[in-house]
Protein backbone atom coordinates (compact mmCIF):
# COMPACT_ATOMS: atom_id res chain seq x y z
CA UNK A 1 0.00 0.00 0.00
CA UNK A 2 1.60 3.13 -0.87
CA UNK A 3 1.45 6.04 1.80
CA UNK A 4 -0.71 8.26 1.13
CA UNK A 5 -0.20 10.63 4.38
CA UNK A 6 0.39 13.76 1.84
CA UNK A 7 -3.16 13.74 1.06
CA UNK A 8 -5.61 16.03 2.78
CA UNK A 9 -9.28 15.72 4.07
CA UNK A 10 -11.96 16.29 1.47
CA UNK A 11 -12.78 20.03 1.33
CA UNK A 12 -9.62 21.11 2.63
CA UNK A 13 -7.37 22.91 1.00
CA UNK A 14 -3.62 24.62 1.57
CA UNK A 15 -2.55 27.66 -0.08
CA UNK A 16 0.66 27.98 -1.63
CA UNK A 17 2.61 31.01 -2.98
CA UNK A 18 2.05 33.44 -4.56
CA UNK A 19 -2.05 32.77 -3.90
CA UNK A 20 -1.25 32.49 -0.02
CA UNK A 21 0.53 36.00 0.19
CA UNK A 22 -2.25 37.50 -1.67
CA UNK A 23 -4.78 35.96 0.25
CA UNK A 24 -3.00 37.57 3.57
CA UNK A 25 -2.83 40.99 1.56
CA UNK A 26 -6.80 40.76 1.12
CA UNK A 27 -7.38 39.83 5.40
CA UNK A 28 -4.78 42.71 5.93
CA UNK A 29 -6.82 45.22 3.52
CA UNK A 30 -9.70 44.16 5.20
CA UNK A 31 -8.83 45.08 8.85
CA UNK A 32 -7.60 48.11 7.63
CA UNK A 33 -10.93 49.07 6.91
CA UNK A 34 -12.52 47.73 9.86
CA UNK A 35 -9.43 49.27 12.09
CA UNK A 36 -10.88 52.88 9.55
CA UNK A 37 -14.68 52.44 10.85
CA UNK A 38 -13.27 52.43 14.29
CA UNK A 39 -14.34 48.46 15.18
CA UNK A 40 -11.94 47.24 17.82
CA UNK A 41 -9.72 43.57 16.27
CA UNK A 42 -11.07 40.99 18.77
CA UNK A 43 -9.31 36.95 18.48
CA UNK A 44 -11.89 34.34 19.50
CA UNK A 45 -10.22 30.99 20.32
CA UNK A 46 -11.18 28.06 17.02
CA UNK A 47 -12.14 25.97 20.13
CA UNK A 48 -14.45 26.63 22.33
CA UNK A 49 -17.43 25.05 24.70
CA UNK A 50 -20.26 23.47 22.45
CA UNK A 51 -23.07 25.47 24.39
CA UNK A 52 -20.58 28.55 23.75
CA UNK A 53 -20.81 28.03 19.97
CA UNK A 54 -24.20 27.29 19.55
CA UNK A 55 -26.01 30.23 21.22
CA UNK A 56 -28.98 31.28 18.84
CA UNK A 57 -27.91 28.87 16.44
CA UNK A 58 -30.46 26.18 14.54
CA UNK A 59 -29.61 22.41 13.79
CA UNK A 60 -28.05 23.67 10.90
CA UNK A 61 -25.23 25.19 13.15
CA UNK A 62 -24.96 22.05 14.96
CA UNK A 63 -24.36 19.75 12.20
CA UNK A 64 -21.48 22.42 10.93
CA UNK A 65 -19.66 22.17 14.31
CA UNK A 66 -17.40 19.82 15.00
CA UNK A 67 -17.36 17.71 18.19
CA UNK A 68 -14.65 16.55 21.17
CA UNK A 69 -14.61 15.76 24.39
CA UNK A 70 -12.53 17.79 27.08
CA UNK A 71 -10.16 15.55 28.49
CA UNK A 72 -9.61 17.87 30.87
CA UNK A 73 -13.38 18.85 31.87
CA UNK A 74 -15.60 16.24 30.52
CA UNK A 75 -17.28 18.88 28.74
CA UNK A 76 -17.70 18.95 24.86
CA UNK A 77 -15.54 21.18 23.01
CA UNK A 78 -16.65 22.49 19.39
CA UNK A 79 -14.53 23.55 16.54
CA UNK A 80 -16.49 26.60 15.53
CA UNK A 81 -18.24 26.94 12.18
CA UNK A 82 -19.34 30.66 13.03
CA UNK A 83 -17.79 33.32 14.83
CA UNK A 84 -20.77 35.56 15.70
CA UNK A 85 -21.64 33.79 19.28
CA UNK A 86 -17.78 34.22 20.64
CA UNK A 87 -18.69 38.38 19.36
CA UNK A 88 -21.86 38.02 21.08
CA UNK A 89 -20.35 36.71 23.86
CA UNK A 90 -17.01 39.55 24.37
CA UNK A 91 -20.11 42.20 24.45
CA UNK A 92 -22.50 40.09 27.00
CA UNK A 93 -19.30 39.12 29.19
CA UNK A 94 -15.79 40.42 28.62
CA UNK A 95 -16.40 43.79 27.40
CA UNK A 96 -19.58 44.70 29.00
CA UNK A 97 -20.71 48.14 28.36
CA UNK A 98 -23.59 50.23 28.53
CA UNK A 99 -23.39 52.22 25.36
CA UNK A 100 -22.20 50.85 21.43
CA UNK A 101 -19.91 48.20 20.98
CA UNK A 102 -18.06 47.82 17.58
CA UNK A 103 -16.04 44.61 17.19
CA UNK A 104 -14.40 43.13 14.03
CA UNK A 105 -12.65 39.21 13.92
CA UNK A 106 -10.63 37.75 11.29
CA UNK A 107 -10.04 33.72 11.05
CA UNK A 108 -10.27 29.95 10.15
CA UNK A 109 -13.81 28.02 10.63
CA UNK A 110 -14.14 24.36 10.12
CA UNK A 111 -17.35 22.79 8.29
CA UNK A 112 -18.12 19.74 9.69
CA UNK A 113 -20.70 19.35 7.00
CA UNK A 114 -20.61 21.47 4.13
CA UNK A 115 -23.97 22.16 2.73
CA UNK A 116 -22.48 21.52 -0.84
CA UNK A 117 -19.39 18.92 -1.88
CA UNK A 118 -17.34 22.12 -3.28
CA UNK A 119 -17.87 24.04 -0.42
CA UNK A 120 -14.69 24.42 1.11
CA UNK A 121 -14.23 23.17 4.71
CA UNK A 122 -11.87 25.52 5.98
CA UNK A 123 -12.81 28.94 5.19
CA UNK A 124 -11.85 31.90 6.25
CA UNK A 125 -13.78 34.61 7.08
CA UNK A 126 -13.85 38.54 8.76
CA UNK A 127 -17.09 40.10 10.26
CA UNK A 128 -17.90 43.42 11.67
CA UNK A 129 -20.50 43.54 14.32
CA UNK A 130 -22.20 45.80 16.28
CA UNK A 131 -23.99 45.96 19.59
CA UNK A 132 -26.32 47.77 21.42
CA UNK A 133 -28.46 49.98 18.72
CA UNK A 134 -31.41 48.95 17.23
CA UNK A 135 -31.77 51.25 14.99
CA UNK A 136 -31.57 50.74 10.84
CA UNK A 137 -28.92 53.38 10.97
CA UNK A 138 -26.57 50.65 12.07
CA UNK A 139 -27.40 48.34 9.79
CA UNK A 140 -26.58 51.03 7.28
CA UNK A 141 -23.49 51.49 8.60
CA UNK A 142 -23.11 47.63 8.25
CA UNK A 143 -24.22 47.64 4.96
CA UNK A 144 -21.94 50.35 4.23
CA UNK A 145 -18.44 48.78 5.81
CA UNK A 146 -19.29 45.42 3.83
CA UNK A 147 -19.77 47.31 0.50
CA UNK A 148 -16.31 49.79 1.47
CA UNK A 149 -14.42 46.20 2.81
CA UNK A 150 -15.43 44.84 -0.88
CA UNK A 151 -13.68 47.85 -2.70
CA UNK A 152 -10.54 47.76 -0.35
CA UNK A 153 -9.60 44.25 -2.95
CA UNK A 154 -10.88 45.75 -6.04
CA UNK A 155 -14.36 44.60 -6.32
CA UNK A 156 -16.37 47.26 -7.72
CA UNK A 157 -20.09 47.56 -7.79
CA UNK A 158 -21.30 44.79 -5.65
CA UNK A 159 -25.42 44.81 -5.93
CA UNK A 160 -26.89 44.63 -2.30
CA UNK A 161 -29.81 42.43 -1.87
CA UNK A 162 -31.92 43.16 1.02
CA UNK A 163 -34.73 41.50 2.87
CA UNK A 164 -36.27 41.17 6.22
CA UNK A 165 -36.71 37.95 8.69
CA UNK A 166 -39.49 40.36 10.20
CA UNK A 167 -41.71 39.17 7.47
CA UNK A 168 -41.47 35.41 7.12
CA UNK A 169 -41.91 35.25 10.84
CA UNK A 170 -44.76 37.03 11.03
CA UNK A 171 -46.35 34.93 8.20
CA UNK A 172 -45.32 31.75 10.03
CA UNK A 173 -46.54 32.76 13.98
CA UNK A 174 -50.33 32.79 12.67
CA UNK A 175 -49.67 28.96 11.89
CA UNK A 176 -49.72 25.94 13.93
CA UNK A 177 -46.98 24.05 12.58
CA UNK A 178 -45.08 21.01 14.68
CA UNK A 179 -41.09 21.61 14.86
CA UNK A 180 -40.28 19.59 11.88
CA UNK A 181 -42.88 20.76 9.53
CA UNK A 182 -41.17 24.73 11.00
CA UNK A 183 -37.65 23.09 9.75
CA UNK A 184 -39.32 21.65 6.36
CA UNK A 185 -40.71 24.88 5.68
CA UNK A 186 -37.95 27.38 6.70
CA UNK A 187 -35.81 25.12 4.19
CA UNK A 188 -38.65 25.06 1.58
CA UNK A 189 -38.39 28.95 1.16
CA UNK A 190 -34.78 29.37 1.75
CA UNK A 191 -34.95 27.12 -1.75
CA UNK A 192 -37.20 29.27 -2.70
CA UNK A 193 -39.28 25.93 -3.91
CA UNK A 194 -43.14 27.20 -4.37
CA UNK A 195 -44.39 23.38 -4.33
CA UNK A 196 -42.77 22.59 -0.87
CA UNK A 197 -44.45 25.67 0.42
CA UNK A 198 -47.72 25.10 -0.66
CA UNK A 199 -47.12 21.41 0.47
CA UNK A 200 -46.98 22.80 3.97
CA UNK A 201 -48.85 26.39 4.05
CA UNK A 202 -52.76 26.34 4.56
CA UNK A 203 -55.28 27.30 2.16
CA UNK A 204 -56.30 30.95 1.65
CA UNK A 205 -54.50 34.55 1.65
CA UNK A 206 -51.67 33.32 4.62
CA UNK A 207 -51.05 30.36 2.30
CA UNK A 208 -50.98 32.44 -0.85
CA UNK A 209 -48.40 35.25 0.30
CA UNK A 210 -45.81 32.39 1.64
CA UNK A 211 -46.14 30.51 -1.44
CA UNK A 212 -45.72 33.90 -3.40
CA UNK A 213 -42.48 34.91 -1.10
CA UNK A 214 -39.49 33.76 -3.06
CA UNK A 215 -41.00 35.34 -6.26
CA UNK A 216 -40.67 39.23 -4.17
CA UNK A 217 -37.37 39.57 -5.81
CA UNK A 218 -36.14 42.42 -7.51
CA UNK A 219 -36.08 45.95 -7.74
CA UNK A 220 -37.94 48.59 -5.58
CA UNK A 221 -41.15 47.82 -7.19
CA UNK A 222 -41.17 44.58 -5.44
CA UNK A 223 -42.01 46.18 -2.21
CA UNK A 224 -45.41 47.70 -4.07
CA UNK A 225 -46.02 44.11 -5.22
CA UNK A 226 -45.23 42.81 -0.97
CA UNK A 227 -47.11 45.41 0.26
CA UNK A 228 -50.36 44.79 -1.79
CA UNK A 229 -49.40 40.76 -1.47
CA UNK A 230 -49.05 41.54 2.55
CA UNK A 231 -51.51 44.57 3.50
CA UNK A 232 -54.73 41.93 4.00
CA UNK A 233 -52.72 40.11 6.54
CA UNK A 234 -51.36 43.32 8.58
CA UNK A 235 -49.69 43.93 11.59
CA UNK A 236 -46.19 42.70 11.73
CA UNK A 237 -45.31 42.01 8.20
CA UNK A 238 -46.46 44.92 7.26
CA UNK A 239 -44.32 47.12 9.77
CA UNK A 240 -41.33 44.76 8.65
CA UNK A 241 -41.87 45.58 5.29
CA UNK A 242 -41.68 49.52 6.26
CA UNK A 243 -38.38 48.91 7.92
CA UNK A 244 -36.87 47.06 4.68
CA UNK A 245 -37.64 50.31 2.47
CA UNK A 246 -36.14 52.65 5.69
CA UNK A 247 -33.26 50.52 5.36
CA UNK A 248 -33.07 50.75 1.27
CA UNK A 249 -33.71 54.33 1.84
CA UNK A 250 -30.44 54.92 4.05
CA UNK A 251 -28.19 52.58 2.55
CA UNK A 252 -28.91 54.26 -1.21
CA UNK A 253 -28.07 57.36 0.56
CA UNK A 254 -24.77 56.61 1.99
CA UNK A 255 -23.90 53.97 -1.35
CA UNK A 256 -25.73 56.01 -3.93
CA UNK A 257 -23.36 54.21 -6.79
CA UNK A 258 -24.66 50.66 -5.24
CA UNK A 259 -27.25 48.81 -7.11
CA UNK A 260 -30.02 47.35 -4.46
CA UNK A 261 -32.26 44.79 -5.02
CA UNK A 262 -34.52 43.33 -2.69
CA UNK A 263 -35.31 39.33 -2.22
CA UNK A 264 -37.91 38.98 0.94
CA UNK A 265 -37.69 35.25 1.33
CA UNK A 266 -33.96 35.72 2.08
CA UNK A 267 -33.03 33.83 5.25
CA UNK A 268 -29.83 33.86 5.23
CA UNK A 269 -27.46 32.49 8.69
CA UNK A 270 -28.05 29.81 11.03
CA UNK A 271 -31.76 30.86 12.19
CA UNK A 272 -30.61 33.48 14.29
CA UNK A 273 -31.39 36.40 12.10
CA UNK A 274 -34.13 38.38 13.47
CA UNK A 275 -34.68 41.63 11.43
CA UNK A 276 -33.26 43.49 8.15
CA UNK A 277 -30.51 40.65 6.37
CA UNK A 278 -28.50 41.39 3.25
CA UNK A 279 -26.00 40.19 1.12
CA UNK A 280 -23.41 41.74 -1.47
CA UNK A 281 -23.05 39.63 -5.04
CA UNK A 282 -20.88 40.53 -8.03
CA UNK A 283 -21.38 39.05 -11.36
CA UNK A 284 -17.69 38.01 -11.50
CA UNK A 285 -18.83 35.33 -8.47
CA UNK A 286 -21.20 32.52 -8.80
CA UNK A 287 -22.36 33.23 -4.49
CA UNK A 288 -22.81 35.68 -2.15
CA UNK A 289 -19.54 37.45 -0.71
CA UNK A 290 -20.88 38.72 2.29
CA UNK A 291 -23.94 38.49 4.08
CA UNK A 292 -25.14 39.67 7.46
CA UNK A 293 -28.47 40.67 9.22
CA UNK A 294 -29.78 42.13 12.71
CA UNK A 295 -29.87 39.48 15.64
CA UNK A 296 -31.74 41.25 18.58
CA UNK A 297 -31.25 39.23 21.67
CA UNK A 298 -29.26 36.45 21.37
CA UNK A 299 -26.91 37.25 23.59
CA UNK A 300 -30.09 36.22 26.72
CA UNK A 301 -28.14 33.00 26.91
CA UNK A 302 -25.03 34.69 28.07
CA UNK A 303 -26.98 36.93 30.67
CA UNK A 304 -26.93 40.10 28.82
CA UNK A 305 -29.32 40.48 25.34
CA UNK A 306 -28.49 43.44 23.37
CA UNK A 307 -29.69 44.18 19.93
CA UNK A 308 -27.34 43.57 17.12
CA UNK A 309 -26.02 43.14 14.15
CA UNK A 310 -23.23 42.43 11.94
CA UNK A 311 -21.68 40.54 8.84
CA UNK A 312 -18.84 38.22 7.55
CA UNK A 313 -17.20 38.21 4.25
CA UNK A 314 -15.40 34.58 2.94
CA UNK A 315 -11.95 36.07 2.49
CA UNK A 316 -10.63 33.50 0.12
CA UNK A 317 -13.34 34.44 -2.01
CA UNK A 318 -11.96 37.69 -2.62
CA UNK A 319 -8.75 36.64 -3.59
CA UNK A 320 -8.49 37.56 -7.75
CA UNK A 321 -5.70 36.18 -9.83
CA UNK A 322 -2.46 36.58 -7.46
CA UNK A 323 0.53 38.56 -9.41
CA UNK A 324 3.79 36.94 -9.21
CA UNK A 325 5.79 37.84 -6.22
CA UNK A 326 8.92 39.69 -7.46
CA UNK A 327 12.28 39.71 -5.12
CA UNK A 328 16.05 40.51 -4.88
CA UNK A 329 18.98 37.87 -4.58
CA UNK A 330 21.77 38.73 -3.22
CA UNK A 331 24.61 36.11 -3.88
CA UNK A 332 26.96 34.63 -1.75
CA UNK A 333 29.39 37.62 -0.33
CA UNK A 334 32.34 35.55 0.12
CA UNK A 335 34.81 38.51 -0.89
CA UNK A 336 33.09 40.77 1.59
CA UNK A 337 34.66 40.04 3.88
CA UNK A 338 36.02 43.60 5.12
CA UNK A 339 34.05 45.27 7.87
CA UNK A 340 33.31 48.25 5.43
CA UNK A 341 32.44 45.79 2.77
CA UNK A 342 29.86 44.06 5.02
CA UNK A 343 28.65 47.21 6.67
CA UNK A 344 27.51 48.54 3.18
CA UNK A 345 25.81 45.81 1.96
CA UNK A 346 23.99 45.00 4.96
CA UNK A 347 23.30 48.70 4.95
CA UNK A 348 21.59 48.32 1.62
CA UNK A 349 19.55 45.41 2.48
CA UNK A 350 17.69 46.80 5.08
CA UNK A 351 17.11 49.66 3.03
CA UNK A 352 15.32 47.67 0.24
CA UNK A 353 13.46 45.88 3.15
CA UNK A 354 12.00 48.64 4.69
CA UNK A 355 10.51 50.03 1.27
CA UNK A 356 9.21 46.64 1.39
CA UNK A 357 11.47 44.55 -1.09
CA UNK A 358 11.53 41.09 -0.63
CA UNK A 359 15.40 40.37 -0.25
CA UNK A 360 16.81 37.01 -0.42
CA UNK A 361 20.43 36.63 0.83
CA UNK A 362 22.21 33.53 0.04
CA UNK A 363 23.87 31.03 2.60
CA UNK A 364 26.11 29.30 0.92
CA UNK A 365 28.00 29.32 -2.38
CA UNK A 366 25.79 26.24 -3.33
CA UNK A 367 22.47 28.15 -2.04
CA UNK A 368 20.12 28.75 -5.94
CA UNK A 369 18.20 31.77 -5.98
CA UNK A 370 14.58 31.14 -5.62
CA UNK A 371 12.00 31.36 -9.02
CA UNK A 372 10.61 34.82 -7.97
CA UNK A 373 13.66 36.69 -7.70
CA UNK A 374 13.59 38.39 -10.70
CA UNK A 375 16.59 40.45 -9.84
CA UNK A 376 19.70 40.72 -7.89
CA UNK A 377 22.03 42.92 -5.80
CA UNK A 378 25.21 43.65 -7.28
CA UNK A 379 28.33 45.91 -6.53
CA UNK A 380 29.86 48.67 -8.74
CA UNK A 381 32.41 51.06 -8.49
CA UNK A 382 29.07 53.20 -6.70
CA UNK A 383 28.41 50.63 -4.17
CA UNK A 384 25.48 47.96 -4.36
CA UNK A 385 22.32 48.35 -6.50
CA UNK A 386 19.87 46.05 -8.40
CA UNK A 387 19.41 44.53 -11.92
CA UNK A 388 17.21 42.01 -13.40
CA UNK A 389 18.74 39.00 -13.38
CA UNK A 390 18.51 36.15 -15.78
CA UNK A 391 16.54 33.34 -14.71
């Protein structure tokens, strides 16, 4: 049997240069912004307590999540497939405060089930969150940093869909549905499959406006077609639906060169999206790059609920076609031996280091120059400077 040990897991994948460099160039742009907006860098741990992970999370959470005992406590451990509960939990517990709470993360998640076989298992993602104000203008502001974070890498023109969990909910609490007809038909609409819906929605004007849902997609005249599709039913939905156009209204406003689009049977997240949820798409990519929402009051199971809310952006995703890495190589210096000899050269190294050259300096006579140095460090009668060099 031949040994096979180089091979990796299914879904997992290890970036290699140039594409890893690039890739850290994209999480570094992205902080930047984040760092910009004024969200203080927080570093959850990847493993944490289960009951930690899953706060306001669904089954579908639960399946992601990968599962361990604690040799140490007895207690199960999860690899975490989200990092909004370890955000929620900073503001609830170890950085309580009264008044607004911005916090930004950046790192790995593991899928222990990937909803699709090319998902990949490892991804990596950065969020922005913030914490206690309920009003729209912070999910602007959300909206805003996700479509400014997709610009930092060079990805112009993103079209913002909107929706609003308000209104599904508030369709669904006037039936009496068991828990696993609730699952079948959350699921049903998030596929946006009008036969499963009508399979499990009851005749008449409740059961006509969830089976029309996932066709409210669109442009702003799709909230005249929701609000004449909703108005019989009233109350919550309908106030909902106000929100969602407050919300278009403010985010147009601050992104006026943004297309929006709206899409009301959107439920994107693990189930614990609670209000306004949106998404960013670009035509160059065949999913969503972002997506976020408001989730009011999750944070109860951690002794403190606050409203919220937030996004992530899959930053391997962003990553375009890496350039080639270009650097210097600098020979073996066997004749400089001389103190002033030495002095210079390392003298010029750290200059082209600190304008942020990448300098390779060779260890032995035997020592190749790597593929990407494209030039090399020389010495003329002037002292040391650069050429291409001759692969």
């Amino acid at each position: 049997m031949s040994d096979q040990k180089w091979r990796m897991p299914a879904g997992v994948d290890e970036w290699l240069p140039p594409a890893a460099w690039r890739l850290e160039q994209v999480r570094r742009r992205v902080l930047d912004v984040f760092h910009a907006w004024g969200f203080q860098y927080i570093e959850p741990p990847i493993v944490d307590y289960l009951d930690a992970l899953l706060v306001g999370g669904g089954d579908d959470l639960d399946l992601q999540t990968l599962k361990v005992v604690d040799q140490r406590s007895g207690r199960l451990l999860g690899v975490r497939a989200d990092l909004t509960a370890q955000a929620v939990r900073v503001d609830a517990h170890s950085m309580p405060t009264d008044g607004v709470l911005r916090l930004c993360y950046a790192g790995n998640l593991v899928y222990a089930n990937p909803v699709s076989s090319v998902d990949n298992r490892v991804p990596l993602k950065a969020g922005a969150e913030i914490f206690g104000s309920p009003s729209l203008a912070a999910d602007a502001e959300v909206v805003a940093l996700m479509v400014e974070v997709l610009a930092a890498v060079e990805i112009a023109a993103p079209v913002v869909v909107l929706g609003h969990m308000g209104i599904y909910h508030a369709l669904t609490a006037q039936l009496t549905l068991t828990a696993d007809q609730q699952e079948a038909l959350f699921a049903a609409v998030q596929s946006k499959s009008e036969t499963d819906i009508r399979a499990l929605a009851p005749a008449g004007p409740l059961g006509d406006a969830l089976v029309r849902l996932p066709t409210l997609m669109g442009g702003v005249n799709v909230l005249t077609e929701a609000e004449a599709c909703l108005r019989p039913l009233g109350g919550d939905a309908i106030e909902a639906l106000e929100q969602l156009q407050a919300l278009a209204d403010q985010v147009s406003a601050r992104c006026p060169d943004i297309a929006v689009r709206f899409d009301l049977a959107e439920l994107a997240g693990y189930g614990y999206h609670n209000g306004p949820v949106f998404s960013a798409y670009h035509g160059d990519h065949g999913q969503a790059l972002a997506r976020g929402g408001r989730y009011d009051g999750i944070g109860a199971d951690f002794g403190r609920s606050r409203p919220a809310t937030g996004f992530d952006v899959s930053l391997k995703a962003l990553v375009s076609d890496p350039q080639p890495v270009s650097g210097i190589w600098v020979p073996f210096q066997e004749a400089a031996t001389e103190a002033s000899e030495r002095a210079a050269l390392n003298t010029a190294i750290r200059d082209l280091r600190r304008k942020g050259e990448a300098v390779v300096v060779a260890i032995s006579a035997a020592e190749q120059p790597p593929e990407f140095c494209d030039r090399q460090l020389i010495r003329d009668a002037d002292g040391w400077l650069t050429q291409g060099r001759t692969k």
